[in-house]
N, C-alpha and C. Protein backbone atom coordinates (compact mmCIF):
# COMPACT_ATOMS: atom_id res chain seq x y z
N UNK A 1 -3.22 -7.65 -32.38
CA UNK A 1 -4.25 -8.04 -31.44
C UNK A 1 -4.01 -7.29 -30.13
N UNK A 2 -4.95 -6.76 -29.77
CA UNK A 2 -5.19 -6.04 -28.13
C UNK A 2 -4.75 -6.98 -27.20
N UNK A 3 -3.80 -6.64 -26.39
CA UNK A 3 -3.49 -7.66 -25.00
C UNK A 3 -4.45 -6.86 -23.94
N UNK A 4 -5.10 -8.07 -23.38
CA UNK A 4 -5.83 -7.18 -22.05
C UNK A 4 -4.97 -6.60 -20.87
N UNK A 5 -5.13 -5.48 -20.19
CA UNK A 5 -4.78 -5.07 -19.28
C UNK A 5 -4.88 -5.55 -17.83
N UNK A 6 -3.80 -5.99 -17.03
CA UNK A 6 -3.88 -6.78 -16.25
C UNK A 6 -4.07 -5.48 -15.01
N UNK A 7 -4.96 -5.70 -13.71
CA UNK A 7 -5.08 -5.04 -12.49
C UNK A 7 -3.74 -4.73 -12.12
N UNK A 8 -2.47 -5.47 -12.07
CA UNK A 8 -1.16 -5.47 -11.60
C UNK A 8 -0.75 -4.37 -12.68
N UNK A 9 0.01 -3.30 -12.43
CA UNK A 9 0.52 -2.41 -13.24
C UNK A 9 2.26 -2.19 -13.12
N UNK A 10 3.15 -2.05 -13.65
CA UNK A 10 4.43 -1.48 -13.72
C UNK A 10 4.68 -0.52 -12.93
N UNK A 11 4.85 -0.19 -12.02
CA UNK A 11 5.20 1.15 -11.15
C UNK A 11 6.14 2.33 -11.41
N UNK A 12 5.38 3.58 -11.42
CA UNK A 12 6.41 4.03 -12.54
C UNK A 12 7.82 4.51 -11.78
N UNK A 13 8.69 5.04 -12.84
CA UNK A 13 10.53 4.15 -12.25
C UNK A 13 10.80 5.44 -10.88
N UNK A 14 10.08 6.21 -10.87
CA UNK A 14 10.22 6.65 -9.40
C UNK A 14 10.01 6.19 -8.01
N UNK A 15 9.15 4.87 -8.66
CA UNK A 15 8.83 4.39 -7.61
C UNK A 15 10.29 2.68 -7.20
N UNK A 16 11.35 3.15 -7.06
CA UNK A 16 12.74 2.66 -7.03
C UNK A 16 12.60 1.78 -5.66
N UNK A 17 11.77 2.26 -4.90
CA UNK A 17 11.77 1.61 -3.11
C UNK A 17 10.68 1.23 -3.09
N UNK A 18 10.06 0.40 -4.39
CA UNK A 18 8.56 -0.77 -4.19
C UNK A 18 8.72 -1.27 -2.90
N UNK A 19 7.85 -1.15 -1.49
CA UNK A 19 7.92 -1.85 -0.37
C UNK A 19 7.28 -3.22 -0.80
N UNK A 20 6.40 -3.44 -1.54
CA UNK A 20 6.32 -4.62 -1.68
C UNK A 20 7.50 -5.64 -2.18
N UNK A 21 8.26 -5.43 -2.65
CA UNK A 21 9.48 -5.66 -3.11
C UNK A 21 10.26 -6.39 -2.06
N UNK A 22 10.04 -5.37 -0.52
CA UNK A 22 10.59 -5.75 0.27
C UNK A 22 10.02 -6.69 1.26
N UNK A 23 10.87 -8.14 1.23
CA UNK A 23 10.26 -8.77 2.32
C UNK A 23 9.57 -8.27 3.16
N UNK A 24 10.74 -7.92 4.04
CA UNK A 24 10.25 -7.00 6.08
C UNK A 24 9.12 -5.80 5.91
N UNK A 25 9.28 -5.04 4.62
CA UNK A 25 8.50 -4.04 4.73
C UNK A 25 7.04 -4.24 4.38
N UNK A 26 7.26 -5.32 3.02
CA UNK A 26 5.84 -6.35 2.21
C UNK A 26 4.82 -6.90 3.64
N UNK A 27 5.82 -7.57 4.47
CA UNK A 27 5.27 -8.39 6.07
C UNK A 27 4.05 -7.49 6.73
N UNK A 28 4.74 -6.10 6.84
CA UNK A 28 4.76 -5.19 8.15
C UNK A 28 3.34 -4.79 7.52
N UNK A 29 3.61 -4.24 6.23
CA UNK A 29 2.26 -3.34 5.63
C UNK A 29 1.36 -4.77 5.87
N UNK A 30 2.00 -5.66 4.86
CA UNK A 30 0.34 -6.30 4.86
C UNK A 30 -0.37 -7.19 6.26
N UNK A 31 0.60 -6.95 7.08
CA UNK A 31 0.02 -6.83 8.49
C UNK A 31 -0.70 -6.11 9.19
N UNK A 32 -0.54 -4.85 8.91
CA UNK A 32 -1.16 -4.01 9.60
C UNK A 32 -2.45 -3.42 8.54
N UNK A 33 -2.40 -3.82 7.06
CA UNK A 33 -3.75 -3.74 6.00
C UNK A 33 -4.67 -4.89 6.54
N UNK A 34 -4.56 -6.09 7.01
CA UNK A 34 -5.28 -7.25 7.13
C UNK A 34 -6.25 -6.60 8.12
N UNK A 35 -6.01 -6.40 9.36
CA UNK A 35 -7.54 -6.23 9.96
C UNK A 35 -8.49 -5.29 8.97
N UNK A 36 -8.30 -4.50 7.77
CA UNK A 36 -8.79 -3.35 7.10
C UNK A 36 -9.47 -4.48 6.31
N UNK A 37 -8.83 -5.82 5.59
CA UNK A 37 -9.33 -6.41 4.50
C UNK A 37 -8.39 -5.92 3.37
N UNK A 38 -7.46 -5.63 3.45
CA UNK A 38 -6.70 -4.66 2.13
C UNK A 38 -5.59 -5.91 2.30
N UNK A 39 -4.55 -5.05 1.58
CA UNK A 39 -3.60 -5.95 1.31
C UNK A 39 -2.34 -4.67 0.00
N UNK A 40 -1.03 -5.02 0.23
CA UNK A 40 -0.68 -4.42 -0.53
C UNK A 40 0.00 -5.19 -2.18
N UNK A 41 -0.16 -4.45 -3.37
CA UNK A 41 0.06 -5.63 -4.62
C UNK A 41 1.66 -5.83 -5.23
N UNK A 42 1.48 -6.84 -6.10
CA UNK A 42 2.70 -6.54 -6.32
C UNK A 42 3.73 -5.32 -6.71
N UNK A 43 2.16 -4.85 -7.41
CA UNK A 43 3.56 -3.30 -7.65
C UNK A 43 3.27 -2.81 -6.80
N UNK A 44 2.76 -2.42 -5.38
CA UNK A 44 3.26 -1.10 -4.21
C UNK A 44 1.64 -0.94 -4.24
N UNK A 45 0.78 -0.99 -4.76
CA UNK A 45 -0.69 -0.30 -4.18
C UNK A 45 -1.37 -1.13 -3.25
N UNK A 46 -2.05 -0.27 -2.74
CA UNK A 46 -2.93 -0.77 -1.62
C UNK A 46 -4.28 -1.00 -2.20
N UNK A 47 -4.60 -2.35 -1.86
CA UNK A 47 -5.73 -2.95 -2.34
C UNK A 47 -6.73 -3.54 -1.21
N UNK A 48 -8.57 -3.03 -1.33
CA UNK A 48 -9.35 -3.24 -0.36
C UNK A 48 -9.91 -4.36 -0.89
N UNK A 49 -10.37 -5.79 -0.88
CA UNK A 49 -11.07 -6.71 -0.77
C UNK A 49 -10.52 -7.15 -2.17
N UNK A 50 -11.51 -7.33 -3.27
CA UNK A 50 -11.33 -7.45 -4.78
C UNK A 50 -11.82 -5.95 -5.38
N UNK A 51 -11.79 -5.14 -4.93
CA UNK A 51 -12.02 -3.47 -5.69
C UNK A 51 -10.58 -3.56 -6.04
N UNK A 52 -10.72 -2.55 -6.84
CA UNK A 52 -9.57 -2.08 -8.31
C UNK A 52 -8.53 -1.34 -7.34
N UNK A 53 -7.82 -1.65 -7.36
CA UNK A 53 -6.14 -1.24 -6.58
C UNK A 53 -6.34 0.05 -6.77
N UNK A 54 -6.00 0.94 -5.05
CA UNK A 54 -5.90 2.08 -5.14
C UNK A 54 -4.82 2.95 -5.97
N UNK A 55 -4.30 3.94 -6.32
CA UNK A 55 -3.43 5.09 -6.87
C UNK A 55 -2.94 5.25 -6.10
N UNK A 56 -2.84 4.71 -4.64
CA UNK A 56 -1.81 5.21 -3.93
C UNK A 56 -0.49 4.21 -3.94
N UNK A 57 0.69 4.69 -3.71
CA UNK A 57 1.90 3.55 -4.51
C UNK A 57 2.74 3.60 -2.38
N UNK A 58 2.76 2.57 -2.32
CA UNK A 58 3.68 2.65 -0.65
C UNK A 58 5.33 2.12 -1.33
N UNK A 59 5.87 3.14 -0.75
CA UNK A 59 7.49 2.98 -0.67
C UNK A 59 8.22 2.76 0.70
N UNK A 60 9.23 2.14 0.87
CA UNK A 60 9.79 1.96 1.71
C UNK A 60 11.32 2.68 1.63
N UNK A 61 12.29 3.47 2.41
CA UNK A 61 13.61 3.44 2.28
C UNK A 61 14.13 3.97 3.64
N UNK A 62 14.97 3.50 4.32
CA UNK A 62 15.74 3.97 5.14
C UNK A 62 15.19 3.94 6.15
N UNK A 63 14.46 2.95 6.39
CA UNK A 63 13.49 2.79 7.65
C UNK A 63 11.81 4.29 7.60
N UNK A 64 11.73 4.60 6.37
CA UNK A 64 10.14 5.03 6.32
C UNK A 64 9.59 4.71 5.31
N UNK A 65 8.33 4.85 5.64
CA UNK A 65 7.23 3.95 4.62
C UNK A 65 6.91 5.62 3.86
N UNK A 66 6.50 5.69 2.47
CA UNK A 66 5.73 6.66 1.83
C UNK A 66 4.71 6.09 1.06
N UNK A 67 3.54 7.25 1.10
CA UNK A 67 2.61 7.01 0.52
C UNK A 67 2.49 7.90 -0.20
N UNK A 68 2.63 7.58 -1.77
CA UNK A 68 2.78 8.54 -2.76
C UNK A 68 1.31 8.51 -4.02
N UNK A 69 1.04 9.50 -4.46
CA UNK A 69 -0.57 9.74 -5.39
C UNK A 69 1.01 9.02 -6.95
N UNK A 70 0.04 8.74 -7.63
CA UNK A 70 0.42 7.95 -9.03
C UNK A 70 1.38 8.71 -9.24
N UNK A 71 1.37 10.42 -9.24
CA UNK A 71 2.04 11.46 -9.88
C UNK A 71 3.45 11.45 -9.31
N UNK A 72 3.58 10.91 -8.30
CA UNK A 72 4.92 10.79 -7.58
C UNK A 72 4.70 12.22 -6.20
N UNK A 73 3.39 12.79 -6.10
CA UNK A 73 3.46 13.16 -4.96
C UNK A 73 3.17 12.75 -3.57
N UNK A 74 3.85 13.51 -2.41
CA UNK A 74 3.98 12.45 -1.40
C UNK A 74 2.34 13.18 -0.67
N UNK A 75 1.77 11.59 -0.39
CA UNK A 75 0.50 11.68 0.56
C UNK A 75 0.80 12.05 1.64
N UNK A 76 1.81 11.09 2.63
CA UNK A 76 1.91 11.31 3.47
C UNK A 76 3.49 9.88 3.73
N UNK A 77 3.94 10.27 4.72
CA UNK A 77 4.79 9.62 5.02
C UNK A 77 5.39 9.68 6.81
N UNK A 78 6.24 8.25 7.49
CA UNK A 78 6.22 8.10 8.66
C UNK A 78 7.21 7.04 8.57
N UNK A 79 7.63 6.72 9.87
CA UNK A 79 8.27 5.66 10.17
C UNK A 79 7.71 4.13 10.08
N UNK A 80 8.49 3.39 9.53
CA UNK A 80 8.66 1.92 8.68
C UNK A 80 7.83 1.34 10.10
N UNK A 81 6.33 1.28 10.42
CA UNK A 81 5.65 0.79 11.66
C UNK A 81 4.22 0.54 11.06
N UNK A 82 3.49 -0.16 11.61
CA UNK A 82 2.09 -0.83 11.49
C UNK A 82 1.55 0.42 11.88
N UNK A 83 2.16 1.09 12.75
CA UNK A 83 1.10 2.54 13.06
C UNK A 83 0.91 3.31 12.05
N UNK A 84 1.64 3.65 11.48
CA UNK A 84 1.65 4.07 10.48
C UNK A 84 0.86 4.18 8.97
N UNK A 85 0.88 2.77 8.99
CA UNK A 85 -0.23 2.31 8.00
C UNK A 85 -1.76 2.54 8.46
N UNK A 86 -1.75 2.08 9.92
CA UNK A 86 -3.63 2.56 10.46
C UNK A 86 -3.54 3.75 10.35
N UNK A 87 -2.49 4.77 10.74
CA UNK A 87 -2.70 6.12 10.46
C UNK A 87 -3.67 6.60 9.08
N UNK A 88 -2.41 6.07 8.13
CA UNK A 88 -2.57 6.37 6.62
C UNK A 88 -3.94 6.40 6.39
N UNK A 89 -4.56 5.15 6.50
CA UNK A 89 -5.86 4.21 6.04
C UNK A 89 -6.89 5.02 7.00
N UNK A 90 -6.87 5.14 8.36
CA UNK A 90 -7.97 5.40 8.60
C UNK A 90 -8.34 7.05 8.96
N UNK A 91 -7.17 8.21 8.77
CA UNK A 91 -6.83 9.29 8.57
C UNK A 91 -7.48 9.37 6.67
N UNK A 92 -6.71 8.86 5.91
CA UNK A 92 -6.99 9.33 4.59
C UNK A 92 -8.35 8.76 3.91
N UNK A 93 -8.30 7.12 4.26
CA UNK A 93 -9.55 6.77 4.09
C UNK A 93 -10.69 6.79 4.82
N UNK A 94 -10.66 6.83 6.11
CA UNK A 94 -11.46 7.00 7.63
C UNK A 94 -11.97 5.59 7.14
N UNK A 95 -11.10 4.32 7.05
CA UNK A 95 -11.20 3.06 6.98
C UNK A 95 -11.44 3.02 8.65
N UNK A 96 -11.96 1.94 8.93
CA UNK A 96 -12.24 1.16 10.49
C UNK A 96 -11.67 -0.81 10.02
N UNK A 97 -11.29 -0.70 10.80
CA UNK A 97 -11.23 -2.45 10.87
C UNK A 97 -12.34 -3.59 10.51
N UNK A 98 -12.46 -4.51 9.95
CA UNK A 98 -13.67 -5.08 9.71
C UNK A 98 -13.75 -6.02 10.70
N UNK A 99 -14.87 -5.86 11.11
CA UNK A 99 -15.20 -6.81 12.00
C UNK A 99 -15.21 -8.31 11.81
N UNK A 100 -14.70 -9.17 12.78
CA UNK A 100 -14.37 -10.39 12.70
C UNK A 100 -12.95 -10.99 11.57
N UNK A 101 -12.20 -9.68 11.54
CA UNK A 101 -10.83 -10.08 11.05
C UNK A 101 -9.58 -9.40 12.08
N UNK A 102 -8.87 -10.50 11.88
CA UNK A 102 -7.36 -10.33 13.09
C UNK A 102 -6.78 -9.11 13.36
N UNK A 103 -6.39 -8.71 14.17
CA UNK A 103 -5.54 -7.57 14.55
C UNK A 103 -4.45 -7.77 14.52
């Protein structure tokens, strides 16, 4: 019998520094995703509202955050900061904040 495929995926084993994983780092991102409406999942992607979890995987190590494509290449990467993440999002996605959610 077919098991259905769940939205949550296995991250593949390069991805060793899941920030979601990490408390402080899990906090920081999905602090600074909330005014966007996003949020990051359990395995490491960044997710906008209920749309299908992006391909992009966020890592954390040594005090920087990476943003890596599925393939294990790096998008872009910066220091372990909320700036960072608006960078990411509204540089790669030209995301804006939604109106009438927290900063």
């Amino acid at each position: 019998m077919e098991q259905a495929q769940t939205v949550e995926q296995k991250a593949p084993d390069i991805y060793t520094h899941n920030a979601a994983k990490d408390k402080n780092a899990r906090d920081l991102i999905d602090g600074a995703l909330k005014p966007y409406g996003a949020r990051i999942t359990n395995d490491g992607r960044i997710q906008k509202g209920n749309k299908e979890p992006s391909g992009i995987y966020v890592t954390s190590s040594k005090g920087r955050i990476r943003f890596r494509y599925e393939n294990g290449s790096l998008a872009m990467s910066g220091p372990l900061e909320a700036k960072t993440v608006k960078d990411f999002v509204e540089k790669y996605w030209f995301w804006a904040p939604v109106k009438g959610r927290a900063k």
